[in-house]
N, C-alpha and C. Protein backbone atom coordinates (compact mmCIF):
# COMPACT_ATOMS: atom_id res chain seq x y z
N UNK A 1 14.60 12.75 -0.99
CA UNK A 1 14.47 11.42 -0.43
C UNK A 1 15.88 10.90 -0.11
N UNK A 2 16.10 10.09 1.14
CA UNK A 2 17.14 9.94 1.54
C UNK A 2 17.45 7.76 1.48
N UNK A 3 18.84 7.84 1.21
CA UNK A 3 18.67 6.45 0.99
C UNK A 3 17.87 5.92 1.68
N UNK A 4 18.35 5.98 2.78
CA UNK A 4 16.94 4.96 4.07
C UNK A 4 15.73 5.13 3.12
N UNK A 5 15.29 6.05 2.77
CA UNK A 5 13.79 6.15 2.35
C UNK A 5 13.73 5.16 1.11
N UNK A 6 14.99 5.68 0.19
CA UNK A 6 14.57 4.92 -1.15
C UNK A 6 14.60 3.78 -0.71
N UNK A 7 15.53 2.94 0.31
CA UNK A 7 14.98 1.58 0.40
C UNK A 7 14.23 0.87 0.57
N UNK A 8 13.81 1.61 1.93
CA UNK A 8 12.00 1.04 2.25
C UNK A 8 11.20 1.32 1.07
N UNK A 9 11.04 2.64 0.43
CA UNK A 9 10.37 2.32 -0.88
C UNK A 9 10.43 1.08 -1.59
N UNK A 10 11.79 0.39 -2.02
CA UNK A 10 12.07 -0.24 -2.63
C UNK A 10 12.01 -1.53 -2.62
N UNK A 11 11.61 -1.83 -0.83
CA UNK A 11 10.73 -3.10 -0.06
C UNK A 11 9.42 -2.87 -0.44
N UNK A 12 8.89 -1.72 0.34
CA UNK A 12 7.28 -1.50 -0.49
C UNK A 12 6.92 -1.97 -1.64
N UNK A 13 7.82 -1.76 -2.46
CA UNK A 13 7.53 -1.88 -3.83
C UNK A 13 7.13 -3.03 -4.45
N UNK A 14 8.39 -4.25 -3.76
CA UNK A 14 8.34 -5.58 -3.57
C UNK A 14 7.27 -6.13 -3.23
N UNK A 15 7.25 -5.92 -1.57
CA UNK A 15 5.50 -6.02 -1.26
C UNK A 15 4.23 -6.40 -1.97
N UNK A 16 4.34 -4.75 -2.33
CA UNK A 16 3.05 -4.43 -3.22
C UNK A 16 3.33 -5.15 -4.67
N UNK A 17 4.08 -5.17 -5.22
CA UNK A 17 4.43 -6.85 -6.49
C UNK A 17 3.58 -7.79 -6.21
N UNK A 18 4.02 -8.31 -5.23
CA UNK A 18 3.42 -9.40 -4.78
C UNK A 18 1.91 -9.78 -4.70
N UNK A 19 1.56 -8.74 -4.70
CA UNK A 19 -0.11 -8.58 -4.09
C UNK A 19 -0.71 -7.88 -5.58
N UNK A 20 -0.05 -7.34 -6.24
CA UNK A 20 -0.50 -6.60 -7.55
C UNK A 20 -1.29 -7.67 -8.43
N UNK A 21 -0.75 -8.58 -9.23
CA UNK A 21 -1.76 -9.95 -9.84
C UNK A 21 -3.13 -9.30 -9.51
N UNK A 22 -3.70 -9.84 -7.43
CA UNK A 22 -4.77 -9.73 -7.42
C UNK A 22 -5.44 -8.08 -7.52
N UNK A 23 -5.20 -8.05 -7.29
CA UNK A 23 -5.67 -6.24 -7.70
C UNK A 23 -5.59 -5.93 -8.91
N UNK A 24 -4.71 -6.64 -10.05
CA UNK A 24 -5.20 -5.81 -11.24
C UNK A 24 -5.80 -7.06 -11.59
N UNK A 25 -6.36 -8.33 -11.25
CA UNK A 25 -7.01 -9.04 -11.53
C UNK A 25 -8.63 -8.52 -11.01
N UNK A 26 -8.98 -7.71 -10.54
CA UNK A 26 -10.00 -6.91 -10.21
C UNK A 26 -10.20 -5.71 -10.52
N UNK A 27 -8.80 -5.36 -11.91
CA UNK A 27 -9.31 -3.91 -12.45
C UNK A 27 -8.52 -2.76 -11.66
N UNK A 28 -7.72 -3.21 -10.58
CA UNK A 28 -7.13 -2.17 -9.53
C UNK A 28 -5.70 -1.90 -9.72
N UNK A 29 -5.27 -1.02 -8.80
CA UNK A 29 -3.85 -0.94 -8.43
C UNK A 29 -3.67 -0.71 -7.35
N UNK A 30 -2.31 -0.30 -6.66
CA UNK A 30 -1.66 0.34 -5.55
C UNK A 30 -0.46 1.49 -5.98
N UNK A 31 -0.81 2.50 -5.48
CA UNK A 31 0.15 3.65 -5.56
C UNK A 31 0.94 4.27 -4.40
N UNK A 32 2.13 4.39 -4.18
CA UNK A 32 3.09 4.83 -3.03
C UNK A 32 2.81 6.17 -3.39
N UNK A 33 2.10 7.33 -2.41
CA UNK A 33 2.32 8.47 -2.47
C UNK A 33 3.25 9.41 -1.71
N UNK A 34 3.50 8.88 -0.71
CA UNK A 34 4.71 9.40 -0.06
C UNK A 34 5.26 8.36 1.34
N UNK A 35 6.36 8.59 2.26
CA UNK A 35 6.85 7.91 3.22
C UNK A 35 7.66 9.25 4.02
N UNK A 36 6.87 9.32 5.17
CA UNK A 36 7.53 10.74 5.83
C UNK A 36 8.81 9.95 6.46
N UNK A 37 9.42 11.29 7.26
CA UNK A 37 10.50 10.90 8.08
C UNK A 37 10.10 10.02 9.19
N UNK A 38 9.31 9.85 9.95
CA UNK A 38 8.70 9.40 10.91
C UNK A 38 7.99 7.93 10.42
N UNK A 39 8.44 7.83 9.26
CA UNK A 39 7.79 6.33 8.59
C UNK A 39 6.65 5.98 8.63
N UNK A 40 5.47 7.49 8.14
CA UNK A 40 4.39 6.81 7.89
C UNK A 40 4.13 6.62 6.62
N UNK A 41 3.42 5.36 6.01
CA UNK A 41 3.52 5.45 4.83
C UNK A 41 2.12 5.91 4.29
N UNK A 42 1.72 6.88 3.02
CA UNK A 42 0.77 7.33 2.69
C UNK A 42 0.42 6.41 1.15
N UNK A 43 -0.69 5.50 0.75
CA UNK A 43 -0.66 5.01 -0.32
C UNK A 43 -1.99 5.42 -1.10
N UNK A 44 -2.25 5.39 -2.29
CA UNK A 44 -3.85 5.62 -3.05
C UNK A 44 -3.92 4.33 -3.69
N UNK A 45 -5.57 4.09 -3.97
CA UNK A 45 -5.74 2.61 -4.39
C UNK A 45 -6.38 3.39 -5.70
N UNK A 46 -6.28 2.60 -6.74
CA UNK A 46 -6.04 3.08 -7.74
C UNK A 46 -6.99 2.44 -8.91
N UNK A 47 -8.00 2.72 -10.22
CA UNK A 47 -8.75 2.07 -10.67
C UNK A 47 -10.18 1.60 -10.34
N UNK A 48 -10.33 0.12 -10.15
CA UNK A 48 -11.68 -0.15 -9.28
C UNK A 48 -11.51 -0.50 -7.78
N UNK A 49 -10.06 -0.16 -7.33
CA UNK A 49 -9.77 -0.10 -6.35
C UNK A 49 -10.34 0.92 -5.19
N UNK A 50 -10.10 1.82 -6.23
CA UNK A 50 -10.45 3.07 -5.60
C UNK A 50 -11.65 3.45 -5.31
N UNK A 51 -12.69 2.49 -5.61
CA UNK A 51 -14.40 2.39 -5.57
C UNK A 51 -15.31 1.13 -4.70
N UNK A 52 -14.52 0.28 -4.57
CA UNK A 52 -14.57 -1.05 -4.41
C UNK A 52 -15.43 -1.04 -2.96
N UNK A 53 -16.47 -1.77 -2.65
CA UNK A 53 -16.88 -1.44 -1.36
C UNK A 53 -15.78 -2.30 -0.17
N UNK A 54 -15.46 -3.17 -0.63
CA UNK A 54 -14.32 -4.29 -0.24
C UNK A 54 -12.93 -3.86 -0.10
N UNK A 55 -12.57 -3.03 -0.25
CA UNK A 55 -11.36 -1.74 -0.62
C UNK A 55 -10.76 -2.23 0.78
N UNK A 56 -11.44 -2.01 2.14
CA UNK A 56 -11.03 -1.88 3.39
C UNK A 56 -10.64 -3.04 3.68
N UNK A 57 -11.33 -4.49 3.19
CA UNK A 57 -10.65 -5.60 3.67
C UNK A 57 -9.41 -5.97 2.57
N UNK A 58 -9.53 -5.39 1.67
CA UNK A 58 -8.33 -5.58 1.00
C UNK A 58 -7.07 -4.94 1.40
N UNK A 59 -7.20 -4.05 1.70
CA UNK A 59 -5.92 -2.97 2.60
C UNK A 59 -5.97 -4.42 3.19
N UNK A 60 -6.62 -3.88 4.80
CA UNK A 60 -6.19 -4.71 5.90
C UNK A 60 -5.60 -6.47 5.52
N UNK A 61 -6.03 -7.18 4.73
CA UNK A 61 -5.96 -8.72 4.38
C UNK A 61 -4.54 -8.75 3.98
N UNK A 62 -4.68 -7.81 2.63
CA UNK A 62 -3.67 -8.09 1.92
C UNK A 62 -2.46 -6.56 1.51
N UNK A 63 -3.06 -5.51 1.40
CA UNK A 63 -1.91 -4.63 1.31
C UNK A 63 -1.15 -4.29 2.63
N UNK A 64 -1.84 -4.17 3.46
CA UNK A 64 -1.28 -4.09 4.85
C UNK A 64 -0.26 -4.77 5.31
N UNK A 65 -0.99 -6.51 5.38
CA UNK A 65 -0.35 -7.34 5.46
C UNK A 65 1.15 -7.56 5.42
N UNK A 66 0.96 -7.15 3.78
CA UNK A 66 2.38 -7.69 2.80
C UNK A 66 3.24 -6.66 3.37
N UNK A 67 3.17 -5.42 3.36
CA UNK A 67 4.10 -3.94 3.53
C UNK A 67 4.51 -4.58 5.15
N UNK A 68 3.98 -4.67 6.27
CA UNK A 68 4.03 -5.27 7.40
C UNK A 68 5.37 -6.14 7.83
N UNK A 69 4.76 -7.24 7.18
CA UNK A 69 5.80 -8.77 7.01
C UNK A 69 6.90 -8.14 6.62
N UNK A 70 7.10 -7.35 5.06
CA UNK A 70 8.55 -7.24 4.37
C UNK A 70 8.86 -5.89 4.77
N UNK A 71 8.22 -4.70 5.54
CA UNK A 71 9.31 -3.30 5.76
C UNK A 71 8.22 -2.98 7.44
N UNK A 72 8.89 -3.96 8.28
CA UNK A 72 7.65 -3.62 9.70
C UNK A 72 8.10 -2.57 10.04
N UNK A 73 9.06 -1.49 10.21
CA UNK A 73 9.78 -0.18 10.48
C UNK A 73 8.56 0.90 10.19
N UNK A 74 7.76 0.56 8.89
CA UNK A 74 6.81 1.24 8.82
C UNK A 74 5.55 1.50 9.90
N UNK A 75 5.87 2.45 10.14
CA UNK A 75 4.96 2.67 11.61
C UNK A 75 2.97 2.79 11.41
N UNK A 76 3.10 3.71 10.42
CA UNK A 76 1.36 3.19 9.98
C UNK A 76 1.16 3.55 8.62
N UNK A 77 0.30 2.90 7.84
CA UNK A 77 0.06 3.07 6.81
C UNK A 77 -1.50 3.54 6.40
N UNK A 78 -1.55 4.43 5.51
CA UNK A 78 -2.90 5.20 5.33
C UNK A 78 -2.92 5.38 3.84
N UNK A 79 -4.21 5.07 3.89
CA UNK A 79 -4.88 5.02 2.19
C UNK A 79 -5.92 6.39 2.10
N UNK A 80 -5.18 7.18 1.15
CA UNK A 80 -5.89 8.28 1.14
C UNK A 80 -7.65 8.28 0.50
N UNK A 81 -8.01 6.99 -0.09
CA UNK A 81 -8.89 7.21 -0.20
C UNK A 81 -9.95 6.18 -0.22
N UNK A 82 -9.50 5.14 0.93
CA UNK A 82 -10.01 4.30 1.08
C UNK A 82 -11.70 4.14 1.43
N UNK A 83 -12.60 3.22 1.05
CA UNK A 83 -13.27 3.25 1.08
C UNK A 83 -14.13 2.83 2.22
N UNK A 84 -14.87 3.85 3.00
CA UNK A 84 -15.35 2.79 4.19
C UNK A 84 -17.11 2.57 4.14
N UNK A 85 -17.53 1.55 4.36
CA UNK A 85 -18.48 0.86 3.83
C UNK A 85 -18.82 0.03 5.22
């Protein structure tokens, strides 16, 4: 991993802080699984996250969102195991 990378990680990270409360206030998490060269970011939802039929508006509302606003460089972001419903 190259600085550039650890930083945007390190915005992500921020981000996803921010938004964490509600997600583990529902039993969940968010996990960074990787960030290629090409800045896509790959994340897993984690807990009752990871089951949730609501999973998809939560990405889009709020994990999306937040990563968006604070590291927009990120070109797309994908939830490996998001739930579609």
């Amino acid at each position: 991993m190259n600085r550039t990378t650890e930083g945007i990680r390190g915005r992500i990270e921020e981000s996803l802080n921010s938004i964490r409360p509600y997600l583990h206030a529902d039993g969940g998490d968010v996990k960074i699984l990787s960030i290629s060269e090409d800045r896509i970011l790959k994340l897993e939802f984690l807990g009752n996250c990871s089951s949730c039929p609501m999973s998809t508006m939560t990405f889009k509302a709020g994990v999306e969102e937040a990563i968006k606003r604070s590291v927009p460089e990120i070109e797309l972001i994908e939830v490996v195991n998001l739930v579609a419903h």
